[in-house]
N, C-alpha and C. Protein backbone atom coordinates (compact mmCIF):
# COMPACT_ATOMS: atom_id res chain seq x y z
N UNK A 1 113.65 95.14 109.15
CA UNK A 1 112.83 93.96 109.19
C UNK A 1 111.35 94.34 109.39
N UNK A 2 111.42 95.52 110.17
CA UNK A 2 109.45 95.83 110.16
C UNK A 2 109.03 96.37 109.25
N UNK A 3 110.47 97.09 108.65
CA UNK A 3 109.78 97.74 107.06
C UNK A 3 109.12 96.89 106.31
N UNK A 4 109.88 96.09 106.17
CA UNK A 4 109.64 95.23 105.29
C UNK A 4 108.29 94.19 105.71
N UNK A 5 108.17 93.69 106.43
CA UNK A 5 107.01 93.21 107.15
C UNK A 5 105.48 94.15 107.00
N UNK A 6 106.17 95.33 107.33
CA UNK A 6 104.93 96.41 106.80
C UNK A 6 104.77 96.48 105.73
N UNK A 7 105.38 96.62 104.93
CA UNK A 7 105.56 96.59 103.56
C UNK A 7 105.09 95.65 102.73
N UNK A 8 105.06 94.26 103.08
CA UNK A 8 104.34 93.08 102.63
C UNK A 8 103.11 92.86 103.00
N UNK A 9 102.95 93.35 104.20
CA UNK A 9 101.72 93.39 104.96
C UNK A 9 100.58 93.79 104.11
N UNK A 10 100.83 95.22 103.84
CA UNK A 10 100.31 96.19 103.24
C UNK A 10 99.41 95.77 101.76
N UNK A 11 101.24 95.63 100.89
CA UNK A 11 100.59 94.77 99.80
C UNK A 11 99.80 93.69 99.37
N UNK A 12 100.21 93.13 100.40
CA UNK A 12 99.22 92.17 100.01
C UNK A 12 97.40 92.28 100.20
N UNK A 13 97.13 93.36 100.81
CA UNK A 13 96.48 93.40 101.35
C UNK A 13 95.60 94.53 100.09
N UNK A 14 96.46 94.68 98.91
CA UNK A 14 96.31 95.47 97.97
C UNK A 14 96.73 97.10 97.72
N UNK A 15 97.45 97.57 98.86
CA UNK A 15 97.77 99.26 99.13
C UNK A 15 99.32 98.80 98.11
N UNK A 16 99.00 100.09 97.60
CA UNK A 16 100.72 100.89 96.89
C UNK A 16 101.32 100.95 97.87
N UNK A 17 102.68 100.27 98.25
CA UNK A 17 103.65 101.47 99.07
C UNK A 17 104.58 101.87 98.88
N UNK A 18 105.14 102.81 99.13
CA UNK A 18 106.59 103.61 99.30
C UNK A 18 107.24 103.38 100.31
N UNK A 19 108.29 102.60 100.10
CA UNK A 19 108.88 102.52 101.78
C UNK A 19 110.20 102.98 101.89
N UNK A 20 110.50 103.76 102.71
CA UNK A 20 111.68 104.61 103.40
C UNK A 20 112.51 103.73 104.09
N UNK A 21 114.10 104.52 104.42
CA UNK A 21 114.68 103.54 105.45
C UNK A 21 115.14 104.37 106.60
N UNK A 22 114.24 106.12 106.52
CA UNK A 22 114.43 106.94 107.64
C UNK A 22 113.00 107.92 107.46
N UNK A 23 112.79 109.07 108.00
CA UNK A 23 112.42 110.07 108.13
C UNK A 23 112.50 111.17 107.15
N UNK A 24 114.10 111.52 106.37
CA UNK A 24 114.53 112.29 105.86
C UNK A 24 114.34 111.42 104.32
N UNK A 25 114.59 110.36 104.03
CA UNK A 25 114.16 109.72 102.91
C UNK A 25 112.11 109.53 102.58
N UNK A 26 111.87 109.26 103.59
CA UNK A 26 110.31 109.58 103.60
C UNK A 26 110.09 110.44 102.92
N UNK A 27 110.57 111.67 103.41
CA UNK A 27 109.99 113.09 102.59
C UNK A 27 110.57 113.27 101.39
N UNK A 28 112.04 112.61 101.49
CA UNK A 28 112.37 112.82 99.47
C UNK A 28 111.65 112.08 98.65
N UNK A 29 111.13 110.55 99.06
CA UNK A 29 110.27 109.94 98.30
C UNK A 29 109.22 110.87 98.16
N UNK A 30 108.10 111.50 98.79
CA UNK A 30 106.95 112.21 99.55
C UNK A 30 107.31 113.35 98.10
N UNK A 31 108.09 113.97 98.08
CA UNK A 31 108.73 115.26 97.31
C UNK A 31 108.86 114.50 95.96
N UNK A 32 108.99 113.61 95.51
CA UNK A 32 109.21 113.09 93.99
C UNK A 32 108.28 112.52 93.70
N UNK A 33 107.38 111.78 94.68
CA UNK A 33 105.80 111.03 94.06
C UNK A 33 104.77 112.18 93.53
N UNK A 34 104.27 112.14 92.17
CA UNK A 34 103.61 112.70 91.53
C UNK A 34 101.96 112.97 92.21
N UNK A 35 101.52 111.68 92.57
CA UNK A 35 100.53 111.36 92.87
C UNK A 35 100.15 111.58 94.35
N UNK A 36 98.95 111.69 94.47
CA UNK A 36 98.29 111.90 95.70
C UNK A 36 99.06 110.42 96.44
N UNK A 37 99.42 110.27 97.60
CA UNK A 37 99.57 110.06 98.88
C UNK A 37 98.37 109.90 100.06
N UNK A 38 97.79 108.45 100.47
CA UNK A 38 96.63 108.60 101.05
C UNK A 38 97.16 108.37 102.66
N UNK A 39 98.14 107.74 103.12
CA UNK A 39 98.50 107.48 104.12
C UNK A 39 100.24 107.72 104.75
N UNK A 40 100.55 107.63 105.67
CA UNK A 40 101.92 107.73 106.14
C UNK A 40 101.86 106.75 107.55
N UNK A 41 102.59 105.37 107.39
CA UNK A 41 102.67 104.72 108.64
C UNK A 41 104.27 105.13 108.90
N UNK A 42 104.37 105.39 109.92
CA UNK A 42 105.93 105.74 110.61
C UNK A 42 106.03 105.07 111.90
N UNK A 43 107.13 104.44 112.17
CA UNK A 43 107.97 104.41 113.19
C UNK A 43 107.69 105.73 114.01
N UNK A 44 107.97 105.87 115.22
CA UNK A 44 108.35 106.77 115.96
C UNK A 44 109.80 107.13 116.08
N UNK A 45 110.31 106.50 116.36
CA UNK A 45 111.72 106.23 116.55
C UNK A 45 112.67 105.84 115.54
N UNK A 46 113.20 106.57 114.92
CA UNK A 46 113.74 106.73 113.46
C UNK A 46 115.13 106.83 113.57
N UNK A 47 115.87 107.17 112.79
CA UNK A 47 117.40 107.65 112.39
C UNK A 47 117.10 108.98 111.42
N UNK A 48 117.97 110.01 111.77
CA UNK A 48 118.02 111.37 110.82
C UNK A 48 116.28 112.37 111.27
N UNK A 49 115.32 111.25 110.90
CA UNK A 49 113.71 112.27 111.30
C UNK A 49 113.04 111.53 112.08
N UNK A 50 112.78 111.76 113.52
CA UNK A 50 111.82 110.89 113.69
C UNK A 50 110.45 111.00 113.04
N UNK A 51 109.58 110.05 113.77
CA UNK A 51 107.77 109.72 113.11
C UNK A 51 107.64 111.22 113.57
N UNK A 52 107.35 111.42 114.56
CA UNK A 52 106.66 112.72 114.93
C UNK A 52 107.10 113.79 114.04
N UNK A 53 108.49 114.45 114.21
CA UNK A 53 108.36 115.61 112.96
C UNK A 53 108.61 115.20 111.15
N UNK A 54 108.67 114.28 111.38
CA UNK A 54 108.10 113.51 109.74
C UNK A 54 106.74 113.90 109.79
N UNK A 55 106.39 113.44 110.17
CA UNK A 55 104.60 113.63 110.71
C UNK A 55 103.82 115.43 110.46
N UNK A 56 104.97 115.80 111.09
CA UNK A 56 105.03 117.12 110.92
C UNK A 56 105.24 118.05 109.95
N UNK A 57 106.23 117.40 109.43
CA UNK A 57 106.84 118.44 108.15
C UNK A 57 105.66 117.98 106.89
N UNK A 58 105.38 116.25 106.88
CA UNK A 58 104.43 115.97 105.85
C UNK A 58 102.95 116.50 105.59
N UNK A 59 102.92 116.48 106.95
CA UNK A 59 101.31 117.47 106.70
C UNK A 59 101.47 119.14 106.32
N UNK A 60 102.43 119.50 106.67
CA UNK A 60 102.52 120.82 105.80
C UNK A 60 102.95 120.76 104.08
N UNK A 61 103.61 119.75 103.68
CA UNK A 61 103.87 119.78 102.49
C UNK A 61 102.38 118.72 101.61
N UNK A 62 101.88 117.99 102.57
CA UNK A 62 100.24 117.15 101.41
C UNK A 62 99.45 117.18 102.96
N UNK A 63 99.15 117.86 102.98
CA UNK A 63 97.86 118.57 103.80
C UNK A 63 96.59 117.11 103.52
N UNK A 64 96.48 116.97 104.22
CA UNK A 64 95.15 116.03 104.58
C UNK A 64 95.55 114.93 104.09
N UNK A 65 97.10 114.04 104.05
CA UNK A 65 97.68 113.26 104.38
C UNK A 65 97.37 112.59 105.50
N UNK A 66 96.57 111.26 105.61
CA UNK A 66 96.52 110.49 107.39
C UNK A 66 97.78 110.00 107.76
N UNK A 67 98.04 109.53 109.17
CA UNK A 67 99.44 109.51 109.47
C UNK A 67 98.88 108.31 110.71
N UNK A 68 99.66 107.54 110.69
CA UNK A 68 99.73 105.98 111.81
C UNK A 68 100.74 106.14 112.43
N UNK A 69 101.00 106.44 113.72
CA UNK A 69 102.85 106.23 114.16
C UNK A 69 102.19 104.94 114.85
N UNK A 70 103.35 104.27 115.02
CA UNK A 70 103.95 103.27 116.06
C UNK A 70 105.33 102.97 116.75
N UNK A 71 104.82 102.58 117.45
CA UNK A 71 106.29 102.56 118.46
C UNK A 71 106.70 101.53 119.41
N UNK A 72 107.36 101.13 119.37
CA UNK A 72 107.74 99.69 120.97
C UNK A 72 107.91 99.79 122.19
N UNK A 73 107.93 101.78 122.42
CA UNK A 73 108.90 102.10 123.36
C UNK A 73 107.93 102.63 124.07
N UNK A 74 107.54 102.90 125.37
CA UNK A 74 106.40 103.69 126.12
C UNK A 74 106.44 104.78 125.94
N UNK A 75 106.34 105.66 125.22
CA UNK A 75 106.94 107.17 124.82
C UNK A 75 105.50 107.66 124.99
N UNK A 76 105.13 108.77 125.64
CA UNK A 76 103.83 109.87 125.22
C UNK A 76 104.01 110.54 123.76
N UNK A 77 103.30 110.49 123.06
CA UNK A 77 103.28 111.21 122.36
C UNK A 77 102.91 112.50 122.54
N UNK A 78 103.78 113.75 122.07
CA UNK A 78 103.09 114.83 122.38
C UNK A 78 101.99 115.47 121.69
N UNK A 79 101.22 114.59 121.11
CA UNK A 79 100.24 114.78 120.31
C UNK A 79 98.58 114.33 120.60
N UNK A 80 97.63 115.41 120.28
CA UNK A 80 96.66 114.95 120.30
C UNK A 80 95.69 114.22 119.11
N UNK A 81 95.24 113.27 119.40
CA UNK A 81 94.01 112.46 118.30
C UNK A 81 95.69 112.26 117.32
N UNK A 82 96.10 111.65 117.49
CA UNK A 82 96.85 111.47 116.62
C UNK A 82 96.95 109.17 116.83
N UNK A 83 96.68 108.52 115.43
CA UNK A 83 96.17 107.30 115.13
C UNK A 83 98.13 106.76 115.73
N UNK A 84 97.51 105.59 116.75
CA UNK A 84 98.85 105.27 117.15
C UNK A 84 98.73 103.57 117.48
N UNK A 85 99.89 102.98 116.57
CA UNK A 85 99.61 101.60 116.78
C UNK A 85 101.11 100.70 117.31
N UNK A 86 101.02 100.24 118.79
CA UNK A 86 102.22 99.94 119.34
C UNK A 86 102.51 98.47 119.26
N UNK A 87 103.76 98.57 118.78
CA UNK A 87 104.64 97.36 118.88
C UNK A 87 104.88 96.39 120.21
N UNK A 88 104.77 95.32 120.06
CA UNK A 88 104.70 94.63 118.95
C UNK A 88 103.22 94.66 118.53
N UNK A 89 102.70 94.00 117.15
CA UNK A 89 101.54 94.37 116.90
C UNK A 89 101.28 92.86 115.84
N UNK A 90 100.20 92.43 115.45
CA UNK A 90 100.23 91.46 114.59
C UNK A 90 99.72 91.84 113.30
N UNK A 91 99.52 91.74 111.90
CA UNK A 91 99.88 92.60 110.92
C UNK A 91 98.47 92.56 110.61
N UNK A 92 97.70 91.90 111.10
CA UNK A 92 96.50 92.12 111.10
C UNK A 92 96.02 93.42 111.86
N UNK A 93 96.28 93.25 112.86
CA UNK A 93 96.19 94.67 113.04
C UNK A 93 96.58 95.76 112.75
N UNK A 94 98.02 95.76 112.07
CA UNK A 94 97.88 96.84 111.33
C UNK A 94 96.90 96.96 110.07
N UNK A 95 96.93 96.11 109.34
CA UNK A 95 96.11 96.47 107.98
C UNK A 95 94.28 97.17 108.89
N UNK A 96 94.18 96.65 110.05
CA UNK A 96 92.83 97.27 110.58
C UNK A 96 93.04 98.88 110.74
N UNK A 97 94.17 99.15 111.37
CA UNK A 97 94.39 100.64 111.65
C UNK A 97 94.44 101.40 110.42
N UNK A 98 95.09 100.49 109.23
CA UNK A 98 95.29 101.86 107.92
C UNK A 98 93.81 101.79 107.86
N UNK A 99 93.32 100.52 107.50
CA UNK A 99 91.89 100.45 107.09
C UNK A 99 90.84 101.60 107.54
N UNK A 100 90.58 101.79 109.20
CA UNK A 100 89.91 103.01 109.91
C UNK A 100 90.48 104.33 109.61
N UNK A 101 91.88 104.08 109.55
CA UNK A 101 92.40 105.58 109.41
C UNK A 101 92.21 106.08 107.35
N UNK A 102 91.88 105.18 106.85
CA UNK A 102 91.28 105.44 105.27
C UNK A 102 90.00 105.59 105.47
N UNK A 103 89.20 105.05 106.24
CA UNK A 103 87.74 104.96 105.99
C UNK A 103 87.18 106.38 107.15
N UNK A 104 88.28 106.85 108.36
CA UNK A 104 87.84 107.79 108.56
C UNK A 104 88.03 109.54 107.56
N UNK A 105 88.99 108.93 106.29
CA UNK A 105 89.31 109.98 105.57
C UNK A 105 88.00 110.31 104.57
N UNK A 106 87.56 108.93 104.70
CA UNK A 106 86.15 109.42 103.03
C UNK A 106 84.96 109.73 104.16
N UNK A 107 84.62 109.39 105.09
CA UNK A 107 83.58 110.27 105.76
C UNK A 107 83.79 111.41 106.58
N UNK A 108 85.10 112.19 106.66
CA UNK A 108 85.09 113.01 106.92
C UNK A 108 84.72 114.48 106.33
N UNK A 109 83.59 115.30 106.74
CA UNK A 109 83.07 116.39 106.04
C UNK A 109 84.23 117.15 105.26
């Protein structure tokens, strides 16, 4: 149901998406899309991969890939500077987070 919510969110809002129904499907989509890849919003809390080593494995396979986790659950992430948007959330705010996390990709040196 949040996929999908994200997923509409998104579009409408004009972004392509690819949407997964785990971690381990993420990256087979990720592995068959031809095309550059500008973002990755993940769950934290997954089935088969979580967000975090999704997160992980994707930036080694499309390198300068941005990445959004979110999560419902109070979890630390063991990560630093890493873009994190917690549930519940209103979809406005997400489309703000891809938005910064795209706009910090074109001014970055």
């Amino acid at each position: 149901m949040v996929r999908d919510m994200v997923r509409m969110g998104l579009e409408t809002s004009g972004y392509f998406v690819l949407a997964a129904r785990d971690g381990e499907e993420a990256l087979e989509i990720s592995r068959k899309f031809p095309s550059r890849i500008h973002a990755l919003v993940s769950d934290v809390v997954m089935p088969k991969l979580d967000g975090v080593r999704l997160r992980e494995r994707i930036l080694c396979e499309r390198p300068g890939i941005k990445v959004l986790l979110m999560s419902g659950t109070g979890c630390d992430l063991p990560l630093k500077e890493v873009a994190f948007l917690r549930k519940p959330f209103q979809i406005e705010d997400l489309k703000t987070s891809v938005r910064k996390l795209l706009d910090l990709a074109l001014t970055a040196p």
